[in-house]
C-alpha atoms as a PDB file:
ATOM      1  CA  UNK A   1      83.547  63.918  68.066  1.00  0.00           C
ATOM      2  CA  UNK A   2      83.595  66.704  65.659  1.00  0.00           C
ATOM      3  CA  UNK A   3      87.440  67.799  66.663  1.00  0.00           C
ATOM      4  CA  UNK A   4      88.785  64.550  65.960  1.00  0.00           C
ATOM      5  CA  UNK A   5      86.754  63.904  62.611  1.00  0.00           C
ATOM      6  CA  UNK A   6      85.980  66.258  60.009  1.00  0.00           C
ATOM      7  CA  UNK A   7      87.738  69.641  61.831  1.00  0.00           C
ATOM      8  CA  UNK A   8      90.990  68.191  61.891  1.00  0.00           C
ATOM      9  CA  UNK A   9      90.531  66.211  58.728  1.00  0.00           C
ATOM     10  CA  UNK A  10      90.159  69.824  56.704  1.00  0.00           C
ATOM     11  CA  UNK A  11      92.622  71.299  59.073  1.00  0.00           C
ATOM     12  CA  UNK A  12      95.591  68.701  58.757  1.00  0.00           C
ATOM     13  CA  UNK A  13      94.834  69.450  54.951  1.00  0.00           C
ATOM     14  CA  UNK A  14      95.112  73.301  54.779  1.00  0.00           C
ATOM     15  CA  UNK A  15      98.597  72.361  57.400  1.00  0.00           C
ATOM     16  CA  UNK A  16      99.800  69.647  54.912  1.00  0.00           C
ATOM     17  CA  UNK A  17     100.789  67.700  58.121  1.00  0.00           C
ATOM     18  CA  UNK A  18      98.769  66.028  60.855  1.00  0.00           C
ATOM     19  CA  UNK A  19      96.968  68.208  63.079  1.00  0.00           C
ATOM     20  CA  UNK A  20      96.247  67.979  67.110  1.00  0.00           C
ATOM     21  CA  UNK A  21      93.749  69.170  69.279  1.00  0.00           C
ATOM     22  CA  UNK A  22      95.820  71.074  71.786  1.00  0.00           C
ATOM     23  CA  UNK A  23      93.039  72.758  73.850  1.00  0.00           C
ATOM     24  CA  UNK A  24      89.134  73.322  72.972  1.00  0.00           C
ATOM     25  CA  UNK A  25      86.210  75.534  74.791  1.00  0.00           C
ATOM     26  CA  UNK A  26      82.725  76.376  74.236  1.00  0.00           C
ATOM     27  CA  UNK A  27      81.987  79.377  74.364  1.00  0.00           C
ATOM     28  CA  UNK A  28      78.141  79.771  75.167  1.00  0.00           C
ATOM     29  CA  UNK A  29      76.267  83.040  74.531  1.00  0.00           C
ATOM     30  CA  UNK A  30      72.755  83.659  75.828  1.00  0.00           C
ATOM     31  CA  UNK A  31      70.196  86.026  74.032  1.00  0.00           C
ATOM     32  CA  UNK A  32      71.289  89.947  74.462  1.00  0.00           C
ATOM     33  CA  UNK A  33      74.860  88.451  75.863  1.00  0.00           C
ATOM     34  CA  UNK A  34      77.787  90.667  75.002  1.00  0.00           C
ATOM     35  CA  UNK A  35      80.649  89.086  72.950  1.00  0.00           C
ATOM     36  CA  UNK A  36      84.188  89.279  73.596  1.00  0.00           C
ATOM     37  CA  UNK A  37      86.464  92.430  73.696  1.00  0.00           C
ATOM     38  CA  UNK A  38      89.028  92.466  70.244  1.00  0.00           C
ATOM     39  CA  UNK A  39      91.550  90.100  70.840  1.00  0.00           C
ATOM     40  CA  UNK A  40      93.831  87.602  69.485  1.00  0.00           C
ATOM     41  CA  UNK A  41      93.431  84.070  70.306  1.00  0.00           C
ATOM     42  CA  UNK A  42      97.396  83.335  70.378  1.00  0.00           C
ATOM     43  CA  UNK A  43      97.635  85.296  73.912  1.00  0.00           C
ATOM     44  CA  UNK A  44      96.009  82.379  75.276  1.00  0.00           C
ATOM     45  CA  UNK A  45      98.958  79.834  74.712  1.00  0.00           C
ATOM     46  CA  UNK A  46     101.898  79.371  77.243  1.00  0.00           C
ATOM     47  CA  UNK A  47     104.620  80.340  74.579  1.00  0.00           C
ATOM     48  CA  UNK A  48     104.741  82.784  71.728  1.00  0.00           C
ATOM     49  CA  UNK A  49     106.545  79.770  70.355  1.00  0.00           C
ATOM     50  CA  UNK A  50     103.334  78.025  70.362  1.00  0.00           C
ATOM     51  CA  UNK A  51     100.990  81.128  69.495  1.00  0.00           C
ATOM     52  CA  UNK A  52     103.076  81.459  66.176  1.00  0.00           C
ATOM     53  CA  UNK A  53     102.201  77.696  65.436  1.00  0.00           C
ATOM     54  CA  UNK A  54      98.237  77.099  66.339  1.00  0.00           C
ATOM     55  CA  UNK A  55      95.259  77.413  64.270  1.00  0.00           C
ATOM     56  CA  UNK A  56      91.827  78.561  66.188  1.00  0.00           C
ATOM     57  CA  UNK A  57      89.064  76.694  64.132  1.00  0.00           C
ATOM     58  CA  UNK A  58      85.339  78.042  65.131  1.00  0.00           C
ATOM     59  CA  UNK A  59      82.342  75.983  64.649  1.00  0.00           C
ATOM     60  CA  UNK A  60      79.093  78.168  64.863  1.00  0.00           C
ATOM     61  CA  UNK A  61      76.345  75.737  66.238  1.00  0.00           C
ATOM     62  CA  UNK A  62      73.798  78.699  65.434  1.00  0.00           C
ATOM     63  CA  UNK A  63      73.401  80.541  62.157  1.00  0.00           C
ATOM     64  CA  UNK A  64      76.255  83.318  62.614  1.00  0.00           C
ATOM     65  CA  UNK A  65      74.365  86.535  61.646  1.00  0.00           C
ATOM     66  CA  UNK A  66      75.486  90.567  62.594  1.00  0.00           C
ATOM     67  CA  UNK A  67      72.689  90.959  64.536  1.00  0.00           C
ATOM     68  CA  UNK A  68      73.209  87.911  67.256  1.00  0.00           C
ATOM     69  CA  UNK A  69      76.854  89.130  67.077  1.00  0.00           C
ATOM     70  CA  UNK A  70      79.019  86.866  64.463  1.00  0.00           C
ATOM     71  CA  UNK A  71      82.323  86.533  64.926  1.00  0.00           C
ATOM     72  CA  UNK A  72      84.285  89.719  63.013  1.00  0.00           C
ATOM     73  CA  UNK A  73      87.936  88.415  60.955  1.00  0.00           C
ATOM     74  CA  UNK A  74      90.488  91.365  60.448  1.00  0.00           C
ATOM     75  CA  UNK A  75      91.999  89.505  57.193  1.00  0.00           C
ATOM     76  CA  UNK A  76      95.845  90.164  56.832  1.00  0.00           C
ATOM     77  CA  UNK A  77      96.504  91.085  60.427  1.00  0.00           C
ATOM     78  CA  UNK A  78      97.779  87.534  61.054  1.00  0.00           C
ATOM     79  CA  UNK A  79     100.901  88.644  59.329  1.00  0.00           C
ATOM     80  CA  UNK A  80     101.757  91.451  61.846  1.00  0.00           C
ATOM     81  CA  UNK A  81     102.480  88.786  64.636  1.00  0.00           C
ATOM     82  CA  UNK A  82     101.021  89.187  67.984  1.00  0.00           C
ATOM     83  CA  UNK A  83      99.805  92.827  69.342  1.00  0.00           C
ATOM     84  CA  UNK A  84     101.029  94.475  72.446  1.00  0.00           C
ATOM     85  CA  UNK A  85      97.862  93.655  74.818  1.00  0.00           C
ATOM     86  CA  UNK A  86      96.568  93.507  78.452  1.00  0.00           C
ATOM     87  CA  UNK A  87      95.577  90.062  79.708  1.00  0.00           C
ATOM     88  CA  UNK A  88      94.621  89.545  76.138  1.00  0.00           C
ATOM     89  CA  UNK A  89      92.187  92.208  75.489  1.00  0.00           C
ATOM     90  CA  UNK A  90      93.997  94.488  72.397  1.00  0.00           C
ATOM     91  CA  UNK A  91      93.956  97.830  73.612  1.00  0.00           C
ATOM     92  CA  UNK A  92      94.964  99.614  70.282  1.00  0.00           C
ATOM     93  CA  UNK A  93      94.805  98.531  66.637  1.00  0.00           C
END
């Protein structure tokens, strides 16, 4: 399985400690599907103990492009902590 092999191979690395597989999803996208409001993958965790400790790792199974909608990074803003949000969605930022 690709989470237990090479994912969490390179991601144990970058963590300098072992890493687990605490949940995983696919998320399936047909042609002309819409993509996901902005949002912050840490919402989804039971704690904000445990969003402050996970890492989301994406695997594109399809060449990640702008036009089929690729998924959009906002480097740095995982230093502000987690935003003020409604059932995950980020409403300003």
């Amino acid at each position: 399985s690709i989470c237990f092999g090479i994912v969490q191979d390179l991601v144990s690395q970058v963590l300098r400690e072992p890493a687990a597989l605490f949940k995983d999803k696919l998320n399936y996208k047909g042609p002309q599907g819409g993509g996901f409001l902005l949002h912050q993958d840490a919402t989804a965790y039971a704690t904000d103990d445990l969003a402050k400790r996970h890492v989301s790792v994406m695997v594109a199974v399809d060449e990640a492009t702008i036009e089929n909608g690729c998924l959009k990074v906002a480097p740095g803003r995982h230093n502000e902590g987690v935003f003020e949000h409604n059932s995950g969605v980020i409403a300003k930022h």
